[in-house]
ModelCIF file with pLDDT and N, C-alpha, C, O atoms, coordinates in Angstrom:
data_MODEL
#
_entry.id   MODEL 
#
_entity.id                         1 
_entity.type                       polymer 
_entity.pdbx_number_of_molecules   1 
#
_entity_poly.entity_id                      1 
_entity_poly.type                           'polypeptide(L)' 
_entity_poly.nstd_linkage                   no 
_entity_poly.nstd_monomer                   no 
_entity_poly.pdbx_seq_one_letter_code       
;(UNK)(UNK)(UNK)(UNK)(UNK)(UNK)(UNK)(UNK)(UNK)(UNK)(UNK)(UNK)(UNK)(UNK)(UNK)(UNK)
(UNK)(UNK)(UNK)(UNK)(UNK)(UNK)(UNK)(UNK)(UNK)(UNK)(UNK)(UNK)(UNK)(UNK)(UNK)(UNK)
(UNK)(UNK)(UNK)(UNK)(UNK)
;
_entity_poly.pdbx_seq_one_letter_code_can   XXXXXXXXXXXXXXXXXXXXXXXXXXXXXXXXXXXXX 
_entity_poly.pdbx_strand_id                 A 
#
loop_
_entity_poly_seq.entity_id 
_entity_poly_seq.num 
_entity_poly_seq.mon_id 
_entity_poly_seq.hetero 
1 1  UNK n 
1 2  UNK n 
1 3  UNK n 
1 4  UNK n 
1 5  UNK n 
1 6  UNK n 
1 7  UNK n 
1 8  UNK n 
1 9  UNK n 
1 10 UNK n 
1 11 UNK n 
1 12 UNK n 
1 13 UNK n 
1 14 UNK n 
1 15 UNK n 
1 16 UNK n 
1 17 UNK n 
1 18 UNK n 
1 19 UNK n 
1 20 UNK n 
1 21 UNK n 
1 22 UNK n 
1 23 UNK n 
1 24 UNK n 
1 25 UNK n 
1 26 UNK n 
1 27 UNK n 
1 28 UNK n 
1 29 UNK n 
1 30 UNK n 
1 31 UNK n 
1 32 UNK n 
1 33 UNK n 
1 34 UNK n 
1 35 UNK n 
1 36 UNK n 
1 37 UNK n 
#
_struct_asym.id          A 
_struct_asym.entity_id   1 
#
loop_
_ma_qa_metric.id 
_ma_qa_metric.mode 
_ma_qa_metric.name 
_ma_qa_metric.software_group_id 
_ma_qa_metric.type 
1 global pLDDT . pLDDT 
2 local  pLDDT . pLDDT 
#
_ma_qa_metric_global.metric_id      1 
_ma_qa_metric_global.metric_value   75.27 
_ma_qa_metric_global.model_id       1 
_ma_qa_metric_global.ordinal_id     1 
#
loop_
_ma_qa_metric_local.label_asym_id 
_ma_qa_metric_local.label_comp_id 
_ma_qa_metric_local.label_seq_id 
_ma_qa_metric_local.metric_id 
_ma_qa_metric_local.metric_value 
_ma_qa_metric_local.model_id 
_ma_qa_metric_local.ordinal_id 
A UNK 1  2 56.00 1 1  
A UNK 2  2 53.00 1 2  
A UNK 3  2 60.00 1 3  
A UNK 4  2 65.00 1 4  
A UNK 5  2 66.00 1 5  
A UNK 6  2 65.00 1 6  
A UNK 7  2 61.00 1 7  
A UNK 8  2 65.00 1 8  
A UNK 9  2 66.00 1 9  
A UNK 10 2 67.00 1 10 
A UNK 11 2 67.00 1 11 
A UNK 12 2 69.00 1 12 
A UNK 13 2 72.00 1 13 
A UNK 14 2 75.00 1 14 
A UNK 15 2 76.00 1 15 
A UNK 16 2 78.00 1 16 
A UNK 17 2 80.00 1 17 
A UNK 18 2 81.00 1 18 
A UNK 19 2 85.00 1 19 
A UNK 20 2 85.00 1 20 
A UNK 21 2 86.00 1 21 
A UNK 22 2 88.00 1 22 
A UNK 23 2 90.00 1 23 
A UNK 24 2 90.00 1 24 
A UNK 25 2 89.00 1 25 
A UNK 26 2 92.00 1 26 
A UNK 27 2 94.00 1 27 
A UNK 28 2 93.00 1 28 
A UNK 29 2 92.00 1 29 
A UNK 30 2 91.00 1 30 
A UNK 31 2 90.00 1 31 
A UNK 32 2 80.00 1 32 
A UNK 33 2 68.00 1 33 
A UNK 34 2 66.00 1 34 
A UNK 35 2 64.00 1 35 
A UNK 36 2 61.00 1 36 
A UNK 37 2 59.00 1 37 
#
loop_
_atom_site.group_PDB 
_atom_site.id 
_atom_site.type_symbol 
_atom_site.label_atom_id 
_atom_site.label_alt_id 
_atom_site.label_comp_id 
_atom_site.label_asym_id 
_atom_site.label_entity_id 
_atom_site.label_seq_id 
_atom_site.pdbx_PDB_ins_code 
_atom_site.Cartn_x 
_atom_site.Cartn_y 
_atom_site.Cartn_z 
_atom_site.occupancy 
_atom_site.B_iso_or_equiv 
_atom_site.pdbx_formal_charge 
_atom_site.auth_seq_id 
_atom_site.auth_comp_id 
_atom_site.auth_asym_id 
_atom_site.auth_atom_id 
_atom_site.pdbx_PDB_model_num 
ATOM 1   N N  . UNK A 1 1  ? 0.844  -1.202 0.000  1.00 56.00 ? 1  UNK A N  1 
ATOM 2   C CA . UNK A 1 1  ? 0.000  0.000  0.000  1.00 56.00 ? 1  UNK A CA 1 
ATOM 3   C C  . UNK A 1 1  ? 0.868  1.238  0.000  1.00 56.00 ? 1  UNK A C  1 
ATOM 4   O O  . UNK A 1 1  ? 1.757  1.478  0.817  1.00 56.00 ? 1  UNK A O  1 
ATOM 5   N N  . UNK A 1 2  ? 0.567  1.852  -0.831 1.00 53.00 ? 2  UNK A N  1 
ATOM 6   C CA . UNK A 1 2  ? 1.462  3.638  -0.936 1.00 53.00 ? 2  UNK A CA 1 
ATOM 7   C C  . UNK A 1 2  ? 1.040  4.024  -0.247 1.00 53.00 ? 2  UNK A C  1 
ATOM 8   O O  . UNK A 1 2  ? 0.164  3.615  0.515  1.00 53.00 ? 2  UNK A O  1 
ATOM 9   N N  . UNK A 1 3  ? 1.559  4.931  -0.330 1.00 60.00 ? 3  UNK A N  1 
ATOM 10  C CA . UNK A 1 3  ? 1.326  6.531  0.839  1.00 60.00 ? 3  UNK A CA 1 
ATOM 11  C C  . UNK A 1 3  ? 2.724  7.582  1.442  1.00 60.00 ? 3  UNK A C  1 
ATOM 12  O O  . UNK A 1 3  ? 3.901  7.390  1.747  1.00 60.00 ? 3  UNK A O  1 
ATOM 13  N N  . UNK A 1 4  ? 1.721  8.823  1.386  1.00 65.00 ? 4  UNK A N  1 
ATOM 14  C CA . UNK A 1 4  ? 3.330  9.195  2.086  1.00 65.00 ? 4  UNK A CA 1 
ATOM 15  C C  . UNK A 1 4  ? 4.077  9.353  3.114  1.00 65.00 ? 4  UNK A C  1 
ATOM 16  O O  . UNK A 1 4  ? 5.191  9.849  3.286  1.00 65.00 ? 4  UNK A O  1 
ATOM 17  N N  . UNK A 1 5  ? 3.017  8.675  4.034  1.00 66.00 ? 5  UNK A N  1 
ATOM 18  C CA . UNK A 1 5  ? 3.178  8.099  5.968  1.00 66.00 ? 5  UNK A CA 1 
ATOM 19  C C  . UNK A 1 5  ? 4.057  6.944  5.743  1.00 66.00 ? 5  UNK A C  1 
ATOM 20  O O  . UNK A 1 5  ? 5.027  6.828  6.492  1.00 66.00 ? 5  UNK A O  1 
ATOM 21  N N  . UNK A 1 6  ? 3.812  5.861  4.594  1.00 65.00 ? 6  UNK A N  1 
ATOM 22  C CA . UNK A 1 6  ? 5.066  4.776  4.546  1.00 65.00 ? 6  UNK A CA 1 
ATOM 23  C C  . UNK A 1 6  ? 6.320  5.261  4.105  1.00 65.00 ? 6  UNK A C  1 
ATOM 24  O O  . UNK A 1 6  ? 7.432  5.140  4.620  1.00 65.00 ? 6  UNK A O  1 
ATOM 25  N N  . UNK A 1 7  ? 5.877  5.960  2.830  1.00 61.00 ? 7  UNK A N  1 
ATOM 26  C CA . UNK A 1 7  ? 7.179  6.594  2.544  1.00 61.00 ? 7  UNK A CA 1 
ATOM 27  C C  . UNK A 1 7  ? 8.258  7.460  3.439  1.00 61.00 ? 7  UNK A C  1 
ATOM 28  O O  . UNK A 1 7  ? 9.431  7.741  3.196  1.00 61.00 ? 7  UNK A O  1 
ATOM 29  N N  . UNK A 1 8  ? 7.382  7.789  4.613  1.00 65.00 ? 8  UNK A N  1 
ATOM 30  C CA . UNK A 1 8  ? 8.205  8.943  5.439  1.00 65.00 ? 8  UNK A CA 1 
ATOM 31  C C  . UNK A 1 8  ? 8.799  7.708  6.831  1.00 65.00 ? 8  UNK A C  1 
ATOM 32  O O  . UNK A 1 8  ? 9.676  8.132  7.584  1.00 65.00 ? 8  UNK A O  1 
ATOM 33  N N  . UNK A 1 9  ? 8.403  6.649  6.993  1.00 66.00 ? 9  UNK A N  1 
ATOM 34  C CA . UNK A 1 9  ? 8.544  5.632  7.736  1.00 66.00 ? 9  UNK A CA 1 
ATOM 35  C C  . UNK A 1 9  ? 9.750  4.661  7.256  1.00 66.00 ? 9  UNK A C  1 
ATOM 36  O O  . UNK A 1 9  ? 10.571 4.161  8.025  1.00 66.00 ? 9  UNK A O  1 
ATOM 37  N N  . UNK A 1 10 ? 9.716  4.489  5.901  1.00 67.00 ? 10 UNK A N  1 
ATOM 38  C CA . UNK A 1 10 ? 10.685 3.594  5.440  1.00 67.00 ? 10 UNK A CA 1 
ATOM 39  C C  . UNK A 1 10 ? 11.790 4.410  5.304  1.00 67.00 ? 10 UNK A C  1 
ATOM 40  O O  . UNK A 1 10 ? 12.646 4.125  6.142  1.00 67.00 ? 10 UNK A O  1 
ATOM 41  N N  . UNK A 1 11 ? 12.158 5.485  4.434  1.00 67.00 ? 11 UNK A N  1 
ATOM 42  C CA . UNK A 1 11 ? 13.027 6.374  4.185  1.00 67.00 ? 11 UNK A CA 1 
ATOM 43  C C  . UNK A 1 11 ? 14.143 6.367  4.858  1.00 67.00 ? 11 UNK A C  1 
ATOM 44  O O  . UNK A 1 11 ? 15.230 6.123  4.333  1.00 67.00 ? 11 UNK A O  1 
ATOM 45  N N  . UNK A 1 12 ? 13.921 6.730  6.523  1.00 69.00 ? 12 UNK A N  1 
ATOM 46  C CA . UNK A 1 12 ? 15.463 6.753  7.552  1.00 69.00 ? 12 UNK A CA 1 
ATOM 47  C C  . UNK A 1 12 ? 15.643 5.234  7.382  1.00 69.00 ? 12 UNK A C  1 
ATOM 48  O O  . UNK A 1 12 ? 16.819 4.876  7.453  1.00 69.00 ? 12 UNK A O  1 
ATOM 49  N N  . UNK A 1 13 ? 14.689 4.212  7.161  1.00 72.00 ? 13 UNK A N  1 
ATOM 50  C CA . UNK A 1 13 ? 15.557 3.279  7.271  1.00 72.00 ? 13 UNK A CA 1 
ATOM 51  C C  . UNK A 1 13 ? 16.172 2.904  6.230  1.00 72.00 ? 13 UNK A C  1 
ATOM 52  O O  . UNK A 1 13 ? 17.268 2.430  6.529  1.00 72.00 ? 13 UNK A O  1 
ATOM 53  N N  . UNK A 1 14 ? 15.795 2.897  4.267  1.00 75.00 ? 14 UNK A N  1 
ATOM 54  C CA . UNK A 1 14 ? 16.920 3.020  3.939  1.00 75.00 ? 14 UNK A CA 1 
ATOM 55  C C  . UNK A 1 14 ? 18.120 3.415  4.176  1.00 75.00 ? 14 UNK A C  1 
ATOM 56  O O  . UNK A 1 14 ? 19.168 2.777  4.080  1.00 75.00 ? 14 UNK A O  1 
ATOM 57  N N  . UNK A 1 15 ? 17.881 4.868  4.598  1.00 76.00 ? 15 UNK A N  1 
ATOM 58  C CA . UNK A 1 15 ? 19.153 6.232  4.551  1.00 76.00 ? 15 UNK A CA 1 
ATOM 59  C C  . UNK A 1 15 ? 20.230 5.497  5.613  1.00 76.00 ? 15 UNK A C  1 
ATOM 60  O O  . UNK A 1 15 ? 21.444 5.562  5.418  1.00 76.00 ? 15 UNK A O  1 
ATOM 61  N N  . UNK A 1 16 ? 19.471 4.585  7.091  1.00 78.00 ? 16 UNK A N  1 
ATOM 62  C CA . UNK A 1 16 ? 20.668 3.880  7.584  1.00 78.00 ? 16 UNK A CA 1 
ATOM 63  C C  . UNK A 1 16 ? 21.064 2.933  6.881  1.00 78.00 ? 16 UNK A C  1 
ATOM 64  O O  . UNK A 1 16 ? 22.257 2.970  6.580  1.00 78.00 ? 16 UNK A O  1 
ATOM 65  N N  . UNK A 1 17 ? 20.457 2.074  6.506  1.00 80.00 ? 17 UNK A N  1 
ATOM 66  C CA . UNK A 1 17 ? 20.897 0.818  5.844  1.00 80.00 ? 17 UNK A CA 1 
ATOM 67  C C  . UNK A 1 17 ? 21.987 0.771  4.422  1.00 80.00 ? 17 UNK A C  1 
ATOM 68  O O  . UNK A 1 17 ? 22.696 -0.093 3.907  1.00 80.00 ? 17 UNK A O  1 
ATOM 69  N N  . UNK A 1 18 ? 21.682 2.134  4.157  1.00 81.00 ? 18 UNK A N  1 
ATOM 70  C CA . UNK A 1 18 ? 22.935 2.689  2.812  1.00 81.00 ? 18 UNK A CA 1 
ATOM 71  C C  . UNK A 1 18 ? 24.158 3.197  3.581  1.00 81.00 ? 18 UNK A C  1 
ATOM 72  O O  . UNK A 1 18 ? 25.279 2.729  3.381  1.00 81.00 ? 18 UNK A O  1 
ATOM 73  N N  . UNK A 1 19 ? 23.906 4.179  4.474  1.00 85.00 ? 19 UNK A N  1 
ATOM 74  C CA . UNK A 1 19 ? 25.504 4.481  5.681  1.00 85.00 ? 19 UNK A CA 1 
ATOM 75  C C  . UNK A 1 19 ? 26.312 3.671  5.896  1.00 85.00 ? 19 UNK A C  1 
ATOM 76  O O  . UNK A 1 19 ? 27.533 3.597  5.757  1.00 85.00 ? 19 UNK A O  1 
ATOM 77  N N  . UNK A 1 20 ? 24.750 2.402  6.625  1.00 85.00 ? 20 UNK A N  1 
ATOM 78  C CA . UNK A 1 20 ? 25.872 1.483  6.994  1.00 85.00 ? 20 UNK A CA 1 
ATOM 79  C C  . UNK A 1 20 ? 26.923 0.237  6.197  1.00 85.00 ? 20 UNK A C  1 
ATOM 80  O O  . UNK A 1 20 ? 27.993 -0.275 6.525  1.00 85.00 ? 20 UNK A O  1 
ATOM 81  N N  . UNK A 1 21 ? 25.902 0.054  4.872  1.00 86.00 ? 21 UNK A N  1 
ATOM 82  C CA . UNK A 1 21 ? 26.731 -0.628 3.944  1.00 86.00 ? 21 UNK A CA 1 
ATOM 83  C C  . UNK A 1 21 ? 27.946 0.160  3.268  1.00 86.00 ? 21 UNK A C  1 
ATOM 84  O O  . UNK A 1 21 ? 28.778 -0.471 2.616  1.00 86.00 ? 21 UNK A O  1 
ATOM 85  N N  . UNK A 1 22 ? 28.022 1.262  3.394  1.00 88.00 ? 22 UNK A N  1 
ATOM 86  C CA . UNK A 1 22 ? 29.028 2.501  2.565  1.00 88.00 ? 22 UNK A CA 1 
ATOM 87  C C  . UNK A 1 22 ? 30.197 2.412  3.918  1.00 88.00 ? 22 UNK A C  1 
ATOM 88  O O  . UNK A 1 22 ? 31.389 2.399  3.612  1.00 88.00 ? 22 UNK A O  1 
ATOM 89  N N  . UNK A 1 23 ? 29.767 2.348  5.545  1.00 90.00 ? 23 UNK A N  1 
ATOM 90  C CA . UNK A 1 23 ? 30.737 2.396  6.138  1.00 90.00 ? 23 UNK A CA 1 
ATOM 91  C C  . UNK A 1 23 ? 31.513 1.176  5.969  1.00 90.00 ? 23 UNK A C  1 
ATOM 92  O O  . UNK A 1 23 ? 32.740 1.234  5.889  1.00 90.00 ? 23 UNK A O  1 
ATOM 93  N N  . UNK A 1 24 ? 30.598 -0.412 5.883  1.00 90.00 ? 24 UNK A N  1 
ATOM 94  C CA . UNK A 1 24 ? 31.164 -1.784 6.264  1.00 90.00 ? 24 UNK A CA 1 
ATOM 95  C C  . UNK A 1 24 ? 32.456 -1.648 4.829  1.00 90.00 ? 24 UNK A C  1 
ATOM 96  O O  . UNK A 1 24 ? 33.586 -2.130 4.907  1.00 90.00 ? 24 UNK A O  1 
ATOM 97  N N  . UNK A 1 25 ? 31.848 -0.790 3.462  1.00 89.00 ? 25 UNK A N  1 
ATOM 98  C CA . UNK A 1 25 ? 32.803 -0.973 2.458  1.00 89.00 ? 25 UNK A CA 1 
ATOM 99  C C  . UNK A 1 25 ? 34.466 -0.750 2.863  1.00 89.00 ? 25 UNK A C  1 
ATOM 100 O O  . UNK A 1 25 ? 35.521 -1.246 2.467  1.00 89.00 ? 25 UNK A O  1 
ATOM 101 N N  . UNK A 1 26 ? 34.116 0.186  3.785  1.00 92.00 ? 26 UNK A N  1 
ATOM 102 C CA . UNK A 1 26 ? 35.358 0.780  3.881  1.00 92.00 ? 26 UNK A CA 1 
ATOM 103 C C  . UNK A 1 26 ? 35.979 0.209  5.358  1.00 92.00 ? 26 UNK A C  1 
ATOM 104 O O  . UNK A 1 26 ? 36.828 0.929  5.882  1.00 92.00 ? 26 UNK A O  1 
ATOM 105 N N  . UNK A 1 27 ? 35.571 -1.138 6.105  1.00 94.00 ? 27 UNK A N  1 
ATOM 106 C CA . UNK A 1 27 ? 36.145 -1.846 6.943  1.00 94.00 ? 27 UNK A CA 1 
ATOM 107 C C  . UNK A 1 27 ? 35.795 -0.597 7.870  1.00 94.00 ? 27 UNK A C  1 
ATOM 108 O O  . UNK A 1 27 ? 36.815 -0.314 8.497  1.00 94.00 ? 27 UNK A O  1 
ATOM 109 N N  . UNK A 1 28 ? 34.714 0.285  8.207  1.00 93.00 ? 28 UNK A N  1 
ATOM 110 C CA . UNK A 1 28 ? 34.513 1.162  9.178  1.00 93.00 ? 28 UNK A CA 1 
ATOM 111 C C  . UNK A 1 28 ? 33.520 1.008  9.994  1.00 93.00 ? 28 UNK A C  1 
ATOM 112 O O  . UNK A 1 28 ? 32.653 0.448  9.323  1.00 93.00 ? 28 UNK A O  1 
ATOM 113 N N  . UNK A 1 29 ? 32.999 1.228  11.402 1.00 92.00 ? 29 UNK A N  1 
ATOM 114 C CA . UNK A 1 29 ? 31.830 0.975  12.042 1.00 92.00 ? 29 UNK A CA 1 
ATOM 115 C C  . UNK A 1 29 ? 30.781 2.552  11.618 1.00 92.00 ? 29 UNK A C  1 
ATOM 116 O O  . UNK A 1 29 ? 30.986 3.765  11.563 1.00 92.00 ? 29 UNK A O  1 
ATOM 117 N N  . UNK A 1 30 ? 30.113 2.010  11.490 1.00 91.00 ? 30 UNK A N  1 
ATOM 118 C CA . UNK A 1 30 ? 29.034 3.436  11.691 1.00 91.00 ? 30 UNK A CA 1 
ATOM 119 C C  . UNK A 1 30 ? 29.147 3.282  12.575 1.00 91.00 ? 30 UNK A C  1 
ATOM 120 O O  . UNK A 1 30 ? 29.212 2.171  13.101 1.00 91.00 ? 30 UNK A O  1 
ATOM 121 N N  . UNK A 1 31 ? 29.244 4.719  13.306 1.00 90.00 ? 31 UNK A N  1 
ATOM 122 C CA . UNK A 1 31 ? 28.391 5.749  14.692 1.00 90.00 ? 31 UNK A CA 1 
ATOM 123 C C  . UNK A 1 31 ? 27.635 6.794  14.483 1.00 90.00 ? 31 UNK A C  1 
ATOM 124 O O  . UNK A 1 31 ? 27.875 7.408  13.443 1.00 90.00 ? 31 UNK A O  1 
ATOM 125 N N  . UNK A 1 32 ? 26.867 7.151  15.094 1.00 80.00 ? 32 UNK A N  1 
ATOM 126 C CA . UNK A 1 32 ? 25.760 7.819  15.186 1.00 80.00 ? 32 UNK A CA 1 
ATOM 127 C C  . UNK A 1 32 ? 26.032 9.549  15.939 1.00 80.00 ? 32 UNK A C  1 
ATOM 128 O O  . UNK A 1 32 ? 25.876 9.537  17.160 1.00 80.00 ? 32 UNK A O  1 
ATOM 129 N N  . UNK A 1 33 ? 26.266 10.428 15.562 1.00 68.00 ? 33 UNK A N  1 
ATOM 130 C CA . UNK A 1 33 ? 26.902 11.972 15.877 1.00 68.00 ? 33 UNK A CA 1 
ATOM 131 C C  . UNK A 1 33 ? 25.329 12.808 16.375 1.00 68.00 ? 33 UNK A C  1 
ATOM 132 O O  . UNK A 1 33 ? 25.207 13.931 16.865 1.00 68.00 ? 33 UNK A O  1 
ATOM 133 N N  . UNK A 1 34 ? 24.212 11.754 16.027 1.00 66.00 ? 34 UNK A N  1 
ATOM 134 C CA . UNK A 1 34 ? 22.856 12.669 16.660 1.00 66.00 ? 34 UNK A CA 1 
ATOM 135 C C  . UNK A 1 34 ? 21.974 12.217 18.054 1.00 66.00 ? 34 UNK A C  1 
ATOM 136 O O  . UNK A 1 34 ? 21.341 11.163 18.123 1.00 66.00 ? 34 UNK A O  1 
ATOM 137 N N  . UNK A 1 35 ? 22.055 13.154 19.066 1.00 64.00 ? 35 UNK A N  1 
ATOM 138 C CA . UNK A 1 35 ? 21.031 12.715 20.514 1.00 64.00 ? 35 UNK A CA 1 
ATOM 139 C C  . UNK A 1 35 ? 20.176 11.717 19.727 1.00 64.00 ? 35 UNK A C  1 
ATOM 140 O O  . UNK A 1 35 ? 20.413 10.539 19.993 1.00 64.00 ? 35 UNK A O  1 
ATOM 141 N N  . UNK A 1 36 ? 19.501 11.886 19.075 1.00 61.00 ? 36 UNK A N  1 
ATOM 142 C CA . UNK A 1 36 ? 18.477 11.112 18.584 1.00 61.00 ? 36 UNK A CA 1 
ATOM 143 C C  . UNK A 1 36 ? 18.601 9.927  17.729 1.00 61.00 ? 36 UNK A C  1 
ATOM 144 O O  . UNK A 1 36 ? 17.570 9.379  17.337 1.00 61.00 ? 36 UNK A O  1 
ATOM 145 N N  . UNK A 1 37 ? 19.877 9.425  17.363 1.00 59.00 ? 37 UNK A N  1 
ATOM 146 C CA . UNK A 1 37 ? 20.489 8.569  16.178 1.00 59.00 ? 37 UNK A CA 1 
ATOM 147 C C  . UNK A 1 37 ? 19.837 7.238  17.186 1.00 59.00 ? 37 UNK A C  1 
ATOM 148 O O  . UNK A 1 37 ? 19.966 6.069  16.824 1.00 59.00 ? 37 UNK A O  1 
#
C-alpha cells in the first residue's frame, strides 16, 4: 500500500541501511553523531 506516511517511515531506514553498507565498504563501524540517532 502507498502513501506518504510509509514513505516517510521507510526512508530513515533506507538512509541507515545505505551508511551502513558505505561504512562496512570501507572496513569502518558506523556511529551515530545525533542525541536522537
Amino acid at each position: 500500500p502507498s502513501g506518504p506516511a510509509l514513505r516517510d517511515a521507510l526512508l530513515p531506514v533506507a538512509r541507515a541501511a545505505a551508511l551502513a553498507a558505505a561504512a562496512a565498504t570501507h572496513d569502518a563501524l558506523l556511529v551515530g553523531g545525533d542525541c536522537a540517532h
